[in-house]
Protein backbone atom coordinates (compact mmCIF):
# COMPACT_ATOMS: atom_id res chain seq x y z
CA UNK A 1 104.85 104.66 77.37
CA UNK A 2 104.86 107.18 80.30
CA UNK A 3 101.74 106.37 81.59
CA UNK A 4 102.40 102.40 81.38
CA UNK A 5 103.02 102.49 85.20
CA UNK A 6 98.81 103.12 85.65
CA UNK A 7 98.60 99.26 84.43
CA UNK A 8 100.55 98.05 86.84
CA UNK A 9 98.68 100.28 89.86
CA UNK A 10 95.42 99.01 88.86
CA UNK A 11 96.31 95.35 88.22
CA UNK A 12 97.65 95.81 91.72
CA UNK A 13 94.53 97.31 93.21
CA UNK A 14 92.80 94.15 91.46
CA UNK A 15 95.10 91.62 93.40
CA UNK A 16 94.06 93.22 96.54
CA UNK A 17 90.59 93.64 96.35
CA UNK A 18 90.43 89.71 94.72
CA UNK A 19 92.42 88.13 97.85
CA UNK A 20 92.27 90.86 100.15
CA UNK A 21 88.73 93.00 100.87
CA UNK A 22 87.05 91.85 97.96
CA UNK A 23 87.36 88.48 99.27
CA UNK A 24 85.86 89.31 102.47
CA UNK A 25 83.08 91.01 101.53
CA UNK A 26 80.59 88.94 102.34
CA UNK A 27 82.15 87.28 105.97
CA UNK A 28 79.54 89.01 107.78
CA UNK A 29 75.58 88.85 107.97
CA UNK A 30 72.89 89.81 110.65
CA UNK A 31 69.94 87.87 111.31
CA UNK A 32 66.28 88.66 109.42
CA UNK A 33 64.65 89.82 112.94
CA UNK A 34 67.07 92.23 113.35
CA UNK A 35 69.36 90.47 116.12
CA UNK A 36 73.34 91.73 116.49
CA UNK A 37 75.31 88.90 116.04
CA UNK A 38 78.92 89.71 118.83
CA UNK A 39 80.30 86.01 117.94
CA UNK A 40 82.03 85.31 114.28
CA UNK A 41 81.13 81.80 114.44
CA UNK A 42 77.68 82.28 114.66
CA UNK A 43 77.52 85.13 112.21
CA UNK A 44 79.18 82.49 110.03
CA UNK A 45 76.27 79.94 110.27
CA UNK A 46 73.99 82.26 109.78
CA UNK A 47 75.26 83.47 106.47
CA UNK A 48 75.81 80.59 104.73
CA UNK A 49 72.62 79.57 103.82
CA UNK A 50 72.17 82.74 102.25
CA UNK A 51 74.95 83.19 100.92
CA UNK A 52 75.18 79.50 99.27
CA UNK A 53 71.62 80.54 97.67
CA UNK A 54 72.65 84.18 96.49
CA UNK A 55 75.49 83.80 94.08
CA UNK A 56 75.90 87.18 91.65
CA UNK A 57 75.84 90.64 92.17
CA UNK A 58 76.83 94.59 90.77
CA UNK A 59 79.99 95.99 92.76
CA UNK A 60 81.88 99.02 92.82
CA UNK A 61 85.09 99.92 93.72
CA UNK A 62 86.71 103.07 95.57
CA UNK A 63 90.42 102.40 96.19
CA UNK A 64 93.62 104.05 97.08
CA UNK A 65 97.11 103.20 95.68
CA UNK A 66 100.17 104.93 96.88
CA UNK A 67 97.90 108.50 97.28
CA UNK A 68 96.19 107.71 93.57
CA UNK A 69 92.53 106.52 93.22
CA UNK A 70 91.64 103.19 91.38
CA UNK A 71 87.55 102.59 91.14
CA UNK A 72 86.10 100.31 89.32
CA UNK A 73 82.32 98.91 89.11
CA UNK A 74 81.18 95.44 87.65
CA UNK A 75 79.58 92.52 88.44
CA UNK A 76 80.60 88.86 89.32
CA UNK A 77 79.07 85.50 89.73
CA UNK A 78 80.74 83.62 92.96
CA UNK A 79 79.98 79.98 92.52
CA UNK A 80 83.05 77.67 92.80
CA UNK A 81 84.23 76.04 89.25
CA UNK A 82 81.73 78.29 87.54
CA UNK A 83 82.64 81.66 89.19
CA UNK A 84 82.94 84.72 86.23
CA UNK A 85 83.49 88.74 86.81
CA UNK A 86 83.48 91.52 84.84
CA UNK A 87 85.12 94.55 86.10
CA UNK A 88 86.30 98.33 84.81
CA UNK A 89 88.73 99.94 86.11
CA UNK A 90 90.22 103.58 86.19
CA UNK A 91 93.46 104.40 87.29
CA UNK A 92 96.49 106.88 86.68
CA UNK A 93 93.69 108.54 84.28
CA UNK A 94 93.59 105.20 82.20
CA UNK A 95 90.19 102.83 81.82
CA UNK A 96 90.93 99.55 82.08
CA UNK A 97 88.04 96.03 81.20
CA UNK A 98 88.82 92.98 83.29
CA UNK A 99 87.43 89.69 82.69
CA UNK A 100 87.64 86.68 84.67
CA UNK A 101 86.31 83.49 83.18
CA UNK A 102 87.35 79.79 82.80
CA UNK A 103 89.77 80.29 85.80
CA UNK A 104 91.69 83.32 83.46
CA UNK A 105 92.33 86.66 84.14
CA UNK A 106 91.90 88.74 80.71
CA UNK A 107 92.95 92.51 80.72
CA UNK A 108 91.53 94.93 77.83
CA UNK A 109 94.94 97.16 76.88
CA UNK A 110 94.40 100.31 75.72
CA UNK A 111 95.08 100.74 72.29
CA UNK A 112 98.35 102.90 72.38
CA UNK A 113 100.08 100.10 74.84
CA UNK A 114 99.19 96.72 72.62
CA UNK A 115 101.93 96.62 70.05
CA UNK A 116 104.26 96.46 73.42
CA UNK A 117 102.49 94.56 75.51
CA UNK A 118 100.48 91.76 73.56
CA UNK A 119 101.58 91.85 69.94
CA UNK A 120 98.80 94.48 68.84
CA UNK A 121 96.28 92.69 70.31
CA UNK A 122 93.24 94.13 71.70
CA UNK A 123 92.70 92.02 74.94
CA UNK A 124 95.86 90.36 77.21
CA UNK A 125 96.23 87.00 79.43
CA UNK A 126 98.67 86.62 82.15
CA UNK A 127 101.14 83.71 80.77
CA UNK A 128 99.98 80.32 82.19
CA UNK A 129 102.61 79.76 84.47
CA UNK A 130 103.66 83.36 85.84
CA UNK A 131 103.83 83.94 88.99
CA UNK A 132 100.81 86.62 88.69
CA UNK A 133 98.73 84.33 87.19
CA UNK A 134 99.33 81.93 89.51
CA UNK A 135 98.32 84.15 92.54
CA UNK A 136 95.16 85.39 90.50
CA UNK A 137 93.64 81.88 89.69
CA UNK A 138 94.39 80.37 93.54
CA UNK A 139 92.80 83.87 94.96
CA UNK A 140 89.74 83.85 92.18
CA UNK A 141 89.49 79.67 93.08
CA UNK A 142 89.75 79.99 96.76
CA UNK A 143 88.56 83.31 97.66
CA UNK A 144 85.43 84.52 95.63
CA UNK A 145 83.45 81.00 96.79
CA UNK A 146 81.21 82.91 99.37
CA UNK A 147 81.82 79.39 101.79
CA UNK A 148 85.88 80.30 101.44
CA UNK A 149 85.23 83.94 102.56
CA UNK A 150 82.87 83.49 105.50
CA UNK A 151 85.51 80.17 106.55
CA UNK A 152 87.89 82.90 107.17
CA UNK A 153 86.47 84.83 108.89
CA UNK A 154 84.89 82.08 111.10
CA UNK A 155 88.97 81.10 111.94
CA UNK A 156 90.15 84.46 112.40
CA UNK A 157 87.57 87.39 112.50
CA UNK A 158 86.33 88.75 116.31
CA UNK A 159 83.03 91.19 116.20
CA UNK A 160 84.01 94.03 118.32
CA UNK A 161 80.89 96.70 117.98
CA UNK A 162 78.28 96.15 115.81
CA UNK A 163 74.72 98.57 115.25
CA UNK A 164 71.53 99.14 113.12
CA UNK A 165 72.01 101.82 110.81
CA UNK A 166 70.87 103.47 107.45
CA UNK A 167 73.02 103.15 104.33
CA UNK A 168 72.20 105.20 101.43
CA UNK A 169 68.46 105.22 102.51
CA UNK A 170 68.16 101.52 103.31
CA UNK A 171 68.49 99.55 106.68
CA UNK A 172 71.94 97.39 107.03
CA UNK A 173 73.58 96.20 110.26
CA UNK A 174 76.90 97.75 110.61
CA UNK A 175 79.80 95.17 111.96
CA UNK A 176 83.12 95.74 113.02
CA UNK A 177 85.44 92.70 112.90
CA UNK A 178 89.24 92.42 113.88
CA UNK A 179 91.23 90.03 111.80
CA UNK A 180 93.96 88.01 113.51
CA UNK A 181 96.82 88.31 111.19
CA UNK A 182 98.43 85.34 112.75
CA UNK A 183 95.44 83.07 111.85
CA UNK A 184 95.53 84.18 108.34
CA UNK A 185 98.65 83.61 107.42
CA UNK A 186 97.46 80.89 105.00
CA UNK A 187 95.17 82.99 102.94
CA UNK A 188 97.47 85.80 102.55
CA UNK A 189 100.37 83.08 101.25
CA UNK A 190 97.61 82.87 98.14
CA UNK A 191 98.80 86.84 97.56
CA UNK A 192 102.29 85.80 96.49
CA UNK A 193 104.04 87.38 99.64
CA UNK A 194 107.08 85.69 101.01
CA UNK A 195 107.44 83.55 104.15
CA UNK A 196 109.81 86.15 105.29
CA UNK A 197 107.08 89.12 104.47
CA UNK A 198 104.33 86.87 105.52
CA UNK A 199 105.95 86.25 108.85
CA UNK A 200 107.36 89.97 109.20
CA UNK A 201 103.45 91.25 109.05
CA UNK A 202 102.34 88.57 111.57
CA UNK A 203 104.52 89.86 114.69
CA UNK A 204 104.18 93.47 113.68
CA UNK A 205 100.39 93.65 112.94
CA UNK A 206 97.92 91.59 115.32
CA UNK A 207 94.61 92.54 113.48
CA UNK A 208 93.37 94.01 110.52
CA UNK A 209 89.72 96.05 111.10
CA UNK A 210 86.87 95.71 108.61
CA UNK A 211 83.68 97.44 108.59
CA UNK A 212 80.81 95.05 107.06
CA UNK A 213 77.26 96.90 106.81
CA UNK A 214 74.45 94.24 106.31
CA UNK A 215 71.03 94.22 104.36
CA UNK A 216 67.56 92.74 105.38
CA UNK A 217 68.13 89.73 103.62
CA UNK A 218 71.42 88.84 105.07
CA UNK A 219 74.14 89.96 102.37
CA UNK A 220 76.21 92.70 102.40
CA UNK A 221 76.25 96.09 100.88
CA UNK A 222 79.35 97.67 101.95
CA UNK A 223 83.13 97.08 103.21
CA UNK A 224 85.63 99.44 104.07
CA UNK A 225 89.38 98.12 104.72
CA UNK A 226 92.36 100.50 105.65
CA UNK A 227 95.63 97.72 104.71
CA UNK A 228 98.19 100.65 105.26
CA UNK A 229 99.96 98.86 108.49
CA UNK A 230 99.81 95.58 106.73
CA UNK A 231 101.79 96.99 103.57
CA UNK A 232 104.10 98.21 105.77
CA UNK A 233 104.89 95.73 108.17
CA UNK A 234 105.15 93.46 104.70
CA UNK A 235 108.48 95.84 104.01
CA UNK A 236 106.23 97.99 100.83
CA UNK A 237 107.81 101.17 99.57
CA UNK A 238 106.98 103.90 101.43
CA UNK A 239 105.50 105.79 98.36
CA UNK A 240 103.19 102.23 98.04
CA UNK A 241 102.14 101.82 102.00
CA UNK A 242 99.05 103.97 102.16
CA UNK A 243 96.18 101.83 101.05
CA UNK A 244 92.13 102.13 101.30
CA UNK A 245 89.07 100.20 99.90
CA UNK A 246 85.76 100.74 99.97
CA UNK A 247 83.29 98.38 98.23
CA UNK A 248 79.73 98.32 97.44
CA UNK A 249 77.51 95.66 96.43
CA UNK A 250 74.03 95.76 95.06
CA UNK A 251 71.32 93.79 93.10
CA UNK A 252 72.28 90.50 94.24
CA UNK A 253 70.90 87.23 92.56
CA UNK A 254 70.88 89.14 89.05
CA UNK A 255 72.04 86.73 85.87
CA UNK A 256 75.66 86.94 85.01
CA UNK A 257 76.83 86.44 81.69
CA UNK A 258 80.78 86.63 81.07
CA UNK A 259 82.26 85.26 78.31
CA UNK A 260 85.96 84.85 77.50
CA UNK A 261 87.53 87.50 74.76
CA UNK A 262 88.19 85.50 70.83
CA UNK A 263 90.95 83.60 71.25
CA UNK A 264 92.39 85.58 68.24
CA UNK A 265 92.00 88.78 69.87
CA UNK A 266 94.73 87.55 72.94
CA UNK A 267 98.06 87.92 73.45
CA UNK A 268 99.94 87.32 76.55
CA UNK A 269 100.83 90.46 78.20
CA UNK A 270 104.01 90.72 80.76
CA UNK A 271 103.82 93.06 83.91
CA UNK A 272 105.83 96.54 83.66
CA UNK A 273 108.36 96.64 85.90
């Protein structure tokens, strides 16, 4: 089991990017004409209707852990009740398949860790009522609705610069957006912090700065996040505070099909410490 540890760094890049960055990807969208939005609020009316049309897309994941990559690629449909993802992972040097369907998290285990983490099974679920499976369903059920994101961002996000660029050959509007800390208290509660962290990050850390770059049609393509002074004003391990994300998104409005693992080929599967 030496290399059990990777599990635990890329369920942990997972948490993040599902209530943290991923969650945020798509608070910001430009207007068709090509008009720079400088107010959140009206950023946030403007995306809606696009985004409560566009539901699904492909992703991929770039992502820092305590100095060790974690990417992943996938793709996800964000529609309340019926919202499903499918996500691989690397990390630590081992590949990792995530599922989310039915309001579950299911994790494929790789083959050498299943007799000690889910009974020899091929495919492992969070216990009902553990505290990580907790914070996974109310982040997936509150977070990955495209309305929940840009509602955010509408109470707490500030455009400060914003500019028409090319990314990877294409047009996007570029955003950058502060995020009061203070005002988002509430969301990051859904992460499983403590009061005492929650509080701790609030008076040490005003804002948290996102890049957004922005297609044609009004949905996003890129985010980049750098949460290193949030992990540490939340009291992290120093060998855990330095932490990146960059995310991509493309092909959006394709089908997405996820279905849930056999129930036979489950087991629950516990956290390493």
């Amino acid at each position: 089991m030496r290399k059990r540890p990777g599990l635990a760094v890329a369920t942990l890049a997972l948490v993040l990017t599902l209530t943290g960055c991923g969650a945020r990807a798509v608070s910001g969208t430009p207007s068709g004409d090509g008009h720079l939005f400088d107010n959140a609020q009206e950023l946030v009316r403007a995306a809606t209707g696009e985004t409560d049309q566009v539901k699904s897309a492909k992703f991929s994941m770039t992502m820092t852990v305590a100095g060790q990559p974690v990417t992943g690629q996938g793709e996800g449909r964000f529609d309340g009740d019926n919202t499903a993802m499918r996500m691989s992972m690397t990390a630590s040097g081992i590949d990792e398949e995530m599922l989310y369907v039915g309001k579950k998290i299911y994790l494929q285990v790789p083959e050498q860790y299943r007799d000690q983490l889910t009974s020899g099974k091929p495919w492992g679920q969070f216990p009902e009522n553990s505290n990580f499976s907790k914070v996974m369903g109310a982040a997936q059920a509150q977070q990955n609705d495209p309305k929940q994101m840009l509602q955010q961002i509408q109470e707490a996000g500030t455009i400060t610069r914003s500019a028409q660029e090319t990314l990877d050959g294409k047009p996007a509007t570029h955003y950058w957006i502060d995020v009061d800390v203070a005002k988002s208290v509430d969301k990051l509660a859904q992460s499983g912090l403590s009061q005492a962290q929650l509080q701790g990050m609030a008076s040490k850390v005003k804002t948290v700065p996102m890049q957004l770059w922005l297609n044609e049609d009004l949905l996003p393509v890129q985010i980049t996040e750098d949460m290193t002074e949030l992990m540490r004003a939340a009291g992290a391990p120093a060998s855990t505070q330095n932490m990146t994300l960059t995310m991509k998104y493309t092909d959006w409005g394709i089908p997405v099909d996820v279905q849930a693992p056999p129930a036979d080929e489950v087991g629950d599967i516990e956290l390493p410490n």
